[in-house]
N, C-alpha and C. Protein backbone atom coordinates (compact mmCIF):
# COMPACT_ATOMS: atom_id res chain seq x y z
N UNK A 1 18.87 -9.33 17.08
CA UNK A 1 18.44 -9.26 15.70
C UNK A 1 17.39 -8.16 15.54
N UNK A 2 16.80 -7.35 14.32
CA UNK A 2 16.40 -6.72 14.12
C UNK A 2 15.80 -7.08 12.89
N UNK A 3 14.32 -7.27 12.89
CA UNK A 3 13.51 -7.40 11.69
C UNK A 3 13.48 -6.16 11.01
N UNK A 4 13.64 -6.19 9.69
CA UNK A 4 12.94 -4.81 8.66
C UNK A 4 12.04 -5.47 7.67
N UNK A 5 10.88 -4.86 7.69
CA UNK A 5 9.95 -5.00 7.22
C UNK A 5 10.30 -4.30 5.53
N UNK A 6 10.72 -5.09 4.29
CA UNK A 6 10.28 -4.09 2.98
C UNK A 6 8.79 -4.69 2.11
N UNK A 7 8.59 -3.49 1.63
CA UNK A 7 7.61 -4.17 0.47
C UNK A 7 7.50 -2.88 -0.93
N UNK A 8 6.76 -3.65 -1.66
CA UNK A 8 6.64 -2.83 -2.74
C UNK A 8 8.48 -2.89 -3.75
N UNK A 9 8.92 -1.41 -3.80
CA UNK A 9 10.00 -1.34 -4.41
C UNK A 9 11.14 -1.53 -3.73
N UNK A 10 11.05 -1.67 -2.54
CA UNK A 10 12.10 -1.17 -1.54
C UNK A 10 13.23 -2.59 -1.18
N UNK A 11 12.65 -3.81 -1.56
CA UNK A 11 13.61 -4.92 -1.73
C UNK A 11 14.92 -4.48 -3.01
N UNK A 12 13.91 -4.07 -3.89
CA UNK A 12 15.00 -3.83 -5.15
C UNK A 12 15.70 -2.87 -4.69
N UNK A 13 15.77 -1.60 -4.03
CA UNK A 13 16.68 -0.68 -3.97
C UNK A 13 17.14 -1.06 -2.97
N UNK A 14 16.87 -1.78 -1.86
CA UNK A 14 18.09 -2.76 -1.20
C UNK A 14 19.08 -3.49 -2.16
N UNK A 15 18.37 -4.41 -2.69
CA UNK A 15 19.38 -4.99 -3.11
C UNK A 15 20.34 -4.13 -4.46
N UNK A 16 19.68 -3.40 -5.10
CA UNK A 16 20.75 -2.47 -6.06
C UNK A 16 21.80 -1.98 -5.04
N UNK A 17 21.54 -1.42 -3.61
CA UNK A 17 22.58 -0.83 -2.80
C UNK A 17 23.67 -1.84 -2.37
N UNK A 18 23.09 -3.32 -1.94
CA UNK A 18 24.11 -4.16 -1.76
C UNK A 18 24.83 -4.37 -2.65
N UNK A 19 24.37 -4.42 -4.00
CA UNK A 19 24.79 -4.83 -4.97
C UNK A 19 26.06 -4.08 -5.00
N UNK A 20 25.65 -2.04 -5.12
CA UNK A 20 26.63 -1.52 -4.90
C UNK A 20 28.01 -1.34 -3.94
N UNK A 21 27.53 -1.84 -2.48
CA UNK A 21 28.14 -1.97 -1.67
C UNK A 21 29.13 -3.12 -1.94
N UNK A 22 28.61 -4.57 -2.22
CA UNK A 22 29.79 -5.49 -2.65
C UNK A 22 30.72 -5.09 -3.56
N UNK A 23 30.34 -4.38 -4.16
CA UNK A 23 31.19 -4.60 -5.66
C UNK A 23 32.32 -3.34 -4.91
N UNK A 24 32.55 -2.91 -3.79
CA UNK A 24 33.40 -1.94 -3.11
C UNK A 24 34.75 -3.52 -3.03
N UNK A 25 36.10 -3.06 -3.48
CA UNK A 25 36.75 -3.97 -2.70
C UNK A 25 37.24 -4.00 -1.00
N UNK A 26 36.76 -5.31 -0.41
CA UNK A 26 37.28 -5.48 0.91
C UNK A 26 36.00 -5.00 1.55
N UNK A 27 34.69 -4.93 1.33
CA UNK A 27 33.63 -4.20 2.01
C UNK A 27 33.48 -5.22 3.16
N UNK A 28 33.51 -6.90 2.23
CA UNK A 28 32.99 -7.60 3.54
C UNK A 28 34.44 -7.93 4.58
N UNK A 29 35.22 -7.35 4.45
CA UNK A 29 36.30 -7.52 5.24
C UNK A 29 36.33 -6.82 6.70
N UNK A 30 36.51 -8.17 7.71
CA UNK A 30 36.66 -6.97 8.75
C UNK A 30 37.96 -6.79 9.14
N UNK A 31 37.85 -5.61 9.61
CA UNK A 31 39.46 -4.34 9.25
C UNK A 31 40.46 -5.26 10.59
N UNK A 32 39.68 -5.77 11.77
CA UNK A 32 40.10 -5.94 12.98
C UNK A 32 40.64 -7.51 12.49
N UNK A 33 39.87 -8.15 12.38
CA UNK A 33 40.75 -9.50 12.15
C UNK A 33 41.13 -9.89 10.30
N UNK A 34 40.64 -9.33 9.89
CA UNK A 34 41.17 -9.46 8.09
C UNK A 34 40.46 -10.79 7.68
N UNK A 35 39.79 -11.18 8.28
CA UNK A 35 38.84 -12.39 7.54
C UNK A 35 37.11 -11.90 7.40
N UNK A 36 36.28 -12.35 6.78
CA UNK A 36 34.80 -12.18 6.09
C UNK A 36 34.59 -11.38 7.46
N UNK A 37 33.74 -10.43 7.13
CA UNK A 37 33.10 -9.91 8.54
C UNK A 37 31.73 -10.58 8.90
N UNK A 38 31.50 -10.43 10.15
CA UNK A 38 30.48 -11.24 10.93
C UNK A 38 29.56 -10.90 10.41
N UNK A 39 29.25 -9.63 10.11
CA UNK A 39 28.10 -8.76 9.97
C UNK A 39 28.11 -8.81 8.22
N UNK A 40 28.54 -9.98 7.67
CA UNK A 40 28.32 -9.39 6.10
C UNK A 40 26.87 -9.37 5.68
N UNK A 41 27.48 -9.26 4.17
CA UNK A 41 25.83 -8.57 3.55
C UNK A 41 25.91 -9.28 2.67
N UNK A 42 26.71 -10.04 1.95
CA UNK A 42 26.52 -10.91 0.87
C UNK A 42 25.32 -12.07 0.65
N UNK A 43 24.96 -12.93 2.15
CA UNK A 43 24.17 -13.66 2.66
C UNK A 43 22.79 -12.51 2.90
N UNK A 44 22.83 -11.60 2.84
CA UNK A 44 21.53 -10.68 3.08
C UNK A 44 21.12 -10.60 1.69
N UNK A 45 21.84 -10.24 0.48
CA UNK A 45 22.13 -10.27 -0.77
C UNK A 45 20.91 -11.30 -1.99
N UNK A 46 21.64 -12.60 -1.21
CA UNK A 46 20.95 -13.42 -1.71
C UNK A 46 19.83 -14.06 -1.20
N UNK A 47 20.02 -13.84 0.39
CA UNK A 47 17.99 -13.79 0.56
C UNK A 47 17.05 -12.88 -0.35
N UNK A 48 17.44 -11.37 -0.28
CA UNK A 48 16.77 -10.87 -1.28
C UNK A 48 16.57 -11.28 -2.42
N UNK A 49 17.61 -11.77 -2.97
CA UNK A 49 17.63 -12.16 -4.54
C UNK A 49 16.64 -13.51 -4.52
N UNK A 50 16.41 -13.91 -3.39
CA UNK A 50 15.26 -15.17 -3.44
C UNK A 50 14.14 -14.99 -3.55
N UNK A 51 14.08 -13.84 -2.90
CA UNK A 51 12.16 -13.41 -2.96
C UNK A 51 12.18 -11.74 -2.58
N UNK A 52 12.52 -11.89 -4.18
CA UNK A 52 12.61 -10.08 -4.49
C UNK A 52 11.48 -9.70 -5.18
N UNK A 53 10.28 -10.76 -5.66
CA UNK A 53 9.36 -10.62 -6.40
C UNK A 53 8.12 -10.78 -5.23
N UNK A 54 8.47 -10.86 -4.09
CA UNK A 54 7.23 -11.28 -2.77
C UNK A 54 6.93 -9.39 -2.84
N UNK A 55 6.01 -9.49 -2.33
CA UNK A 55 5.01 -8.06 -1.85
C UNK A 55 6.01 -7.64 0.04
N UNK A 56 5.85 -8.48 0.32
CA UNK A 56 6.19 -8.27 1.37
C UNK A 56 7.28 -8.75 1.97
N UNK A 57 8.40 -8.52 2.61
CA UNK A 57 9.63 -8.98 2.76
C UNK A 57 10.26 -8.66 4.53
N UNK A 58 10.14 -9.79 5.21
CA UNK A 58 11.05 -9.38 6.00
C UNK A 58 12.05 -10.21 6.63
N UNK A 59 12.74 -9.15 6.81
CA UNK A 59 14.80 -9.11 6.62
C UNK A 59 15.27 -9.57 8.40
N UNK A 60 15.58 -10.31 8.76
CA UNK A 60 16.34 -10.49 10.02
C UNK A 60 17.88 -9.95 10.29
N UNK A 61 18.06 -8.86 10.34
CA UNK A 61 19.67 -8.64 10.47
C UNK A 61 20.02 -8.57 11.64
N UNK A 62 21.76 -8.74 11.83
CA UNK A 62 21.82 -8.15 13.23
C UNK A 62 22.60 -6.91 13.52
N UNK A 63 22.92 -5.93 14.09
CA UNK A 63 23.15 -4.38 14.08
C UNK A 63 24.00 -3.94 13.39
N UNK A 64 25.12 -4.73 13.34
CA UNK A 64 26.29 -4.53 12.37
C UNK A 64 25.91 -4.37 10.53
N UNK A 65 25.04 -5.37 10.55
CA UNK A 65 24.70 -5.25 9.49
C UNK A 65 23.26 -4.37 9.16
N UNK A 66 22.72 -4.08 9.69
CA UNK A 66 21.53 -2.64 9.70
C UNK A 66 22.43 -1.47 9.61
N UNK A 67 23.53 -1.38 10.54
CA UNK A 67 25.05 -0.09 10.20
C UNK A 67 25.11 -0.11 9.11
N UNK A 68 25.88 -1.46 8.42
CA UNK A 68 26.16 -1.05 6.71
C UNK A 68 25.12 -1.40 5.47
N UNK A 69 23.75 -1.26 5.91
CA UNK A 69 23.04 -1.40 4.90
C UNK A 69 22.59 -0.19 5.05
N UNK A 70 22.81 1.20 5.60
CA UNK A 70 22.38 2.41 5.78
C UNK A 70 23.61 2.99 5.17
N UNK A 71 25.18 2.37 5.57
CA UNK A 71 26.25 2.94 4.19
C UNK A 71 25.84 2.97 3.19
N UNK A 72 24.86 1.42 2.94
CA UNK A 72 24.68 0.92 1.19
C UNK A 72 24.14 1.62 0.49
N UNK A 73 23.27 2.07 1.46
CA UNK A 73 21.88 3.32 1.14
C UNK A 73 22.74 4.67 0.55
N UNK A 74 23.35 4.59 1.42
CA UNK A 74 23.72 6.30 1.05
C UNK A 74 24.77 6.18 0.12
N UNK A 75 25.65 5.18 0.11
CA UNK A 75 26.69 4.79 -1.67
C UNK A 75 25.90 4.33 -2.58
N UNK A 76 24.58 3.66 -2.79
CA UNK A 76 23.95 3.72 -3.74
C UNK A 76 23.00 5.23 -4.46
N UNK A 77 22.32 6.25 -3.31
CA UNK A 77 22.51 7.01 -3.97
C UNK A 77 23.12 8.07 -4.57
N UNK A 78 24.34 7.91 -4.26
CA UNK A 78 25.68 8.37 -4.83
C UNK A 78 25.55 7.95 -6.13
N UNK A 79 25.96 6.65 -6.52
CA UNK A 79 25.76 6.08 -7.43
C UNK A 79 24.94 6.41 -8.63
N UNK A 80 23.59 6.51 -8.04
CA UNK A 80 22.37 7.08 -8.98
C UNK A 80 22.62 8.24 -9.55
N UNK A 81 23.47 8.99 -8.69
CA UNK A 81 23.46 10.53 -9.19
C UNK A 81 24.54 9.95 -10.30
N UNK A 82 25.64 9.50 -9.86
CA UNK A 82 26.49 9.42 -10.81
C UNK A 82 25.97 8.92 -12.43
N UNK A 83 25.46 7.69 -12.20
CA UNK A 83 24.16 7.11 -13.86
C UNK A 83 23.61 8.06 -14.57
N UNK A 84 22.89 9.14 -13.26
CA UNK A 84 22.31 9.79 -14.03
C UNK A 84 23.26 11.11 -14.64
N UNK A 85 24.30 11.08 -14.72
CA UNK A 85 25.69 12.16 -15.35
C UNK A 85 25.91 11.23 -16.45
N UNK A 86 26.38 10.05 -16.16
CA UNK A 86 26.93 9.42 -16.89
C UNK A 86 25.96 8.51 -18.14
N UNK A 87 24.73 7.78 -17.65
CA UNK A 87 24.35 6.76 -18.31
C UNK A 87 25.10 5.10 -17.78
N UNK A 88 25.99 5.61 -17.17
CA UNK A 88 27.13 4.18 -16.52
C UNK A 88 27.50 4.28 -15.34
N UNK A 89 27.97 2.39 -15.17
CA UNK A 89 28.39 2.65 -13.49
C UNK A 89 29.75 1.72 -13.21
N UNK A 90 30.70 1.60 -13.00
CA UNK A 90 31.62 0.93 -12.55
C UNK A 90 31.27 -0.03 -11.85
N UNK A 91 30.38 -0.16 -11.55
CA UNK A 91 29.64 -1.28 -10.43
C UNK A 91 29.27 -2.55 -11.34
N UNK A 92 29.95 -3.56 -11.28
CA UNK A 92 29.10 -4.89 -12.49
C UNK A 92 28.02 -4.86 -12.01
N UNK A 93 27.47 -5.35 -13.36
CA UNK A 93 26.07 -5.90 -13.58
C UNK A 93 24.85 -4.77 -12.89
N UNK A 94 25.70 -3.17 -12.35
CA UNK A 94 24.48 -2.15 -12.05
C UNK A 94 23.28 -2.28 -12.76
N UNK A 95 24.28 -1.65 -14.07
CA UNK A 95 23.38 -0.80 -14.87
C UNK A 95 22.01 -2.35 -15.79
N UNK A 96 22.56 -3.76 -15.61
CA UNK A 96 21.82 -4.69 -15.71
C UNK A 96 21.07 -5.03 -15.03
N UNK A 97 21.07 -5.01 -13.62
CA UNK A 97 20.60 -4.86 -12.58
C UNK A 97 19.55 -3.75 -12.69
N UNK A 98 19.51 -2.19 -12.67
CA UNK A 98 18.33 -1.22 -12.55
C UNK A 98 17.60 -1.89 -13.95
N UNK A 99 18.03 -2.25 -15.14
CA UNK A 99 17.23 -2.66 -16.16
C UNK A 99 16.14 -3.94 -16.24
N UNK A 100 16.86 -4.37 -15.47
CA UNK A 100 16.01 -5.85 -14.64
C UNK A 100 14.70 -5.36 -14.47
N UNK A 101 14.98 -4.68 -13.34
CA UNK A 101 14.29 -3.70 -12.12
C UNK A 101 13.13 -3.17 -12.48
N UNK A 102 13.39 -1.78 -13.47
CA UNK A 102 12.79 -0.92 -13.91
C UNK A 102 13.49 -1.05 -15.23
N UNK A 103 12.79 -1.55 -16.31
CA UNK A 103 12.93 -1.70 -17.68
C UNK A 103 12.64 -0.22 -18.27
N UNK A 104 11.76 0.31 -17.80
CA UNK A 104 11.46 2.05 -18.41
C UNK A 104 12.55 3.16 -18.05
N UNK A 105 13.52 2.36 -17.17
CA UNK A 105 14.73 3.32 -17.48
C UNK A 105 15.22 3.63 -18.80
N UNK A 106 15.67 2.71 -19.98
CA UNK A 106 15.57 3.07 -21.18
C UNK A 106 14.99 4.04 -21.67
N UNK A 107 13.81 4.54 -21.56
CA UNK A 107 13.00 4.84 -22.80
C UNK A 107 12.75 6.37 -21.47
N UNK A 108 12.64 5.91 -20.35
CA UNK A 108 12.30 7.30 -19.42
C UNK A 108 13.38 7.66 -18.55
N UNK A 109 14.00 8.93 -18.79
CA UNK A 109 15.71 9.93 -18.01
C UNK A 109 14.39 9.67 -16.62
N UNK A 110 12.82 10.37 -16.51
CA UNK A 110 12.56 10.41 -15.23
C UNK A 110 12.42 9.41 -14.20
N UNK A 111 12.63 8.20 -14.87
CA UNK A 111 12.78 7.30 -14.01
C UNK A 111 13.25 6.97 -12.98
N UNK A 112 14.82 7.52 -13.63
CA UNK A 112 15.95 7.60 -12.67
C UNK A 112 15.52 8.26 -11.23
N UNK A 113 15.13 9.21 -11.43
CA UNK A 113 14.98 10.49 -10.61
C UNK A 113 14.01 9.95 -9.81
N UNK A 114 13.04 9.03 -9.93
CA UNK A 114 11.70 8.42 -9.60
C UNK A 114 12.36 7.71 -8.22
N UNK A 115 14.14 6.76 -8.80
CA UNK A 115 14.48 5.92 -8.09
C UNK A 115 15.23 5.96 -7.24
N UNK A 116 15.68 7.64 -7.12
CA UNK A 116 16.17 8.34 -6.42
C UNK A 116 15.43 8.61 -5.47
N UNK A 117 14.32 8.94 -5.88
CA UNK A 117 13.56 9.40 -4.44
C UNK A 117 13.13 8.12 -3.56
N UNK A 118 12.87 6.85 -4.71
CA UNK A 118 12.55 5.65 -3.77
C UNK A 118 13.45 5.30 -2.92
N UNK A 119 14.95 5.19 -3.06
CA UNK A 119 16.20 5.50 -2.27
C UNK A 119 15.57 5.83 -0.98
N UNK A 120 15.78 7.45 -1.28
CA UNK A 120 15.57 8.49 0.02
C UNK A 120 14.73 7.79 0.89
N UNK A 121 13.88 7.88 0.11
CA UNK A 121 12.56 7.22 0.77
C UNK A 121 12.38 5.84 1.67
N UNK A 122 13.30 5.20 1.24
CA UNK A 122 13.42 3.89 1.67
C UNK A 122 14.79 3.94 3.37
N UNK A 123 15.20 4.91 2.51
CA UNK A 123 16.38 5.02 4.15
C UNK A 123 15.64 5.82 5.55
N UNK A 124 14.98 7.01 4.66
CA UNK A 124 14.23 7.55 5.91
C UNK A 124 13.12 6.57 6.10
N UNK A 125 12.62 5.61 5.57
CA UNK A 125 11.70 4.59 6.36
C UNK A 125 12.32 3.44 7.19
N UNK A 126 13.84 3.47 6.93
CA UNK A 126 14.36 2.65 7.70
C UNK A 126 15.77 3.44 8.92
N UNK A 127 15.60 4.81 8.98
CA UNK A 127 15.95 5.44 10.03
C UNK A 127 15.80 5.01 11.13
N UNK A 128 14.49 4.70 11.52
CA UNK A 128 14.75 4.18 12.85
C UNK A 128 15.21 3.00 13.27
N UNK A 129 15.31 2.05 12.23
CA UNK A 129 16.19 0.71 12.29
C UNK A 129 17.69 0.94 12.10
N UNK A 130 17.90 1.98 11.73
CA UNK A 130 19.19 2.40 11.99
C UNK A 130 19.75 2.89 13.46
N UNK A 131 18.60 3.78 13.57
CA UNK A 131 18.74 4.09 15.14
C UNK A 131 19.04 3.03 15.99
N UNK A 132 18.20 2.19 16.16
CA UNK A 132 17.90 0.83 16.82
C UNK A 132 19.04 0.48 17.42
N UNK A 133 19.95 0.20 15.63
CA UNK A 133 21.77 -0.49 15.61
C UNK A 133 21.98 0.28 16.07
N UNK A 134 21.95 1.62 16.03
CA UNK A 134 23.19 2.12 16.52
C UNK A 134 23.02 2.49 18.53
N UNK A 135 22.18 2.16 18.60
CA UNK A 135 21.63 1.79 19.95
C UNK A 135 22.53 0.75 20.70
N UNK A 136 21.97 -0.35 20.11
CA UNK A 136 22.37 -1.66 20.49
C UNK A 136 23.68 -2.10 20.16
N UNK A 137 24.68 -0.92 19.30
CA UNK A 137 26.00 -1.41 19.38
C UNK A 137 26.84 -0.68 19.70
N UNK A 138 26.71 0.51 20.51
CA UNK A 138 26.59 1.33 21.36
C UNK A 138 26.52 0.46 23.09
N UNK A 139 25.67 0.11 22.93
CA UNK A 139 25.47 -0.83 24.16
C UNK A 139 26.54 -2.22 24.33
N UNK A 140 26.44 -2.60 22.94
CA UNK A 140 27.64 -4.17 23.00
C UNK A 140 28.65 -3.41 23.47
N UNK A 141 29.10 -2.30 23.21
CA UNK A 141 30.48 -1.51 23.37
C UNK A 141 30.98 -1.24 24.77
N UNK A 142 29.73 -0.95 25.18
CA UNK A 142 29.92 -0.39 26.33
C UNK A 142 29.53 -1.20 27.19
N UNK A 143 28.77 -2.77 27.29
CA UNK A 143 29.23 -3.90 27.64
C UNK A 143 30.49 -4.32 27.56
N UNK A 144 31.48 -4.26 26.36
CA UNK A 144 33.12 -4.98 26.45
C UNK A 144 33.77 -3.88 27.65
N UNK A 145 33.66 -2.75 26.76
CA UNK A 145 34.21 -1.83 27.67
C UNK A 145 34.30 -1.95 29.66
N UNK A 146 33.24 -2.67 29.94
CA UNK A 146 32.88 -2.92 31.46
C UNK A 146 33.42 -4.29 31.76
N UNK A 147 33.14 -5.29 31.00
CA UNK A 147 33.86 -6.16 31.21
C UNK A 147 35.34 -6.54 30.84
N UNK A 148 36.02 -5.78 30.31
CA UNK A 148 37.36 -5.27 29.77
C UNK A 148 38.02 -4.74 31.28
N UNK A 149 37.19 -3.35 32.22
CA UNK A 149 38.02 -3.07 33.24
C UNK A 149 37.89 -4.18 34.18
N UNK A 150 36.78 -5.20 34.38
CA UNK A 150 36.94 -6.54 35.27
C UNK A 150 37.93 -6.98 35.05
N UNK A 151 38.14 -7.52 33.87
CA UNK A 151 39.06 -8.48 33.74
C UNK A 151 40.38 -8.08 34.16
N UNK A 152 40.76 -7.02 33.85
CA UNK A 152 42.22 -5.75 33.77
C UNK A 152 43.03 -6.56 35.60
N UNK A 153 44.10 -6.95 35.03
CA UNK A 153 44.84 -7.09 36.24
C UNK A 153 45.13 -6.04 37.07
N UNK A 154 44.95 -6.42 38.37
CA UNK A 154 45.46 -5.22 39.26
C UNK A 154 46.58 -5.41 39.70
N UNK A 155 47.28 -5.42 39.21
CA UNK A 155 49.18 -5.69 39.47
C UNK A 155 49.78 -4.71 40.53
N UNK A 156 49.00 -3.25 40.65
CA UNK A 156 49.40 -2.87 41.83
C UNK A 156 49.13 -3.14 43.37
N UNK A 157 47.90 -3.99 43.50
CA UNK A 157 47.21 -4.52 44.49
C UNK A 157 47.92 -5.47 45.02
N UNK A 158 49.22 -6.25 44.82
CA UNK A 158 49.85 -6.94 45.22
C UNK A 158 49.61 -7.92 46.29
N UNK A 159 49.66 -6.66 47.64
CA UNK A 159 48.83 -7.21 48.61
C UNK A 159 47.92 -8.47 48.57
N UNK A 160 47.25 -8.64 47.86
CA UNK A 160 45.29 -8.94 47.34
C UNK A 160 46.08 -10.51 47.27
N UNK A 161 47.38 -10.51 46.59
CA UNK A 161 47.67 -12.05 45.95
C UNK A 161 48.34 -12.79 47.31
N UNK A 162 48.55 -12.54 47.95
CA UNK A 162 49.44 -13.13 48.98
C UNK A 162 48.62 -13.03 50.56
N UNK A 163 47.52 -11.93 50.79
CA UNK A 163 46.68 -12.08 52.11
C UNK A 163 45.52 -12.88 51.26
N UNK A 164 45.87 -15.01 51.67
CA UNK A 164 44.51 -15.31 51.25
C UNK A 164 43.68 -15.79 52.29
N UNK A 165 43.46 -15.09 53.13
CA UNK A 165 42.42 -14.80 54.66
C UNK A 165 41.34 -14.44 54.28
């Protein structure tokens, strides 16, 4: 597991990114077995949404899911750019969602731009928790990978099955 520490704004632009990230179809799907993935984010989702108003917040994930909350990051500010072209987002309940958030989006275009940088800002403060995952699942990998050639029958060893001396 991997704690991340947020505070200040940085719960909300988590959760605007999950937000964005769910509303992807099949996000929480994993590709390998076609049922919920282990690593979802939906359950990360609504911890936030529990105590998104605390000062201080911290997040227990485990690597898989630190991987795609650094996608979320970077498709949410996709997203932003897009709002800010458009005024809209294909994403339900976004554009209700940043209004929640930051109510002076209305009345202030610089807002946006404000929440853009909190974005940025928020991924390069959580870079190295990205690193971390991608460390440690890197390592699970290359754990299967080792225990994958153990297991591997040696069918040419023949010998091995029949001298049991």
């Amino acid at each position: 597991m991997i704690t991340i520490t947020l505070q200040q704004d940085e719960p909300k632009v988590l959760y605007l990114a999950l937000l964005y990230h769910l509303a992807r179809p099949g996000s929480e799907i994993d590709p390998e077995t076609g049922k919920t993935h282990v690593a979802a984010l939906e359950p990360v989702m609504h911890f936030l949404n529990s105590v998104i108003n605390k000062p201080i917040i911290e997040l227990s994930c485990l690597p898989k899911q630190v991987e795609r909350i650094d996608t979320a990051l970077s498709g949410l500010s996709n997203e932003l750019r897009q709002f800010v072209l458009s005024s809209s987002s294909v994403v339900p309940n976004f554009k209700n969602t940043l209004i929640e958030f930051w109510p002076e989006v209305i009345s202030d275009s610089n807002k946006l731009e404000e929440i853009m940088m909190l974005t940025m800002m928020t991924r390069r403060k959580l870079e190295v928790f990205f690193i971390q995952a991608e460390q440690e699942l890197e390592h699970e990998k290359l754990l299967l990978e080792q225990e994958k050639l153990l297991q591997r029958s040696q069918w040419w060893k023949i010998w091995k099955k029949f001298n049991r001396s």
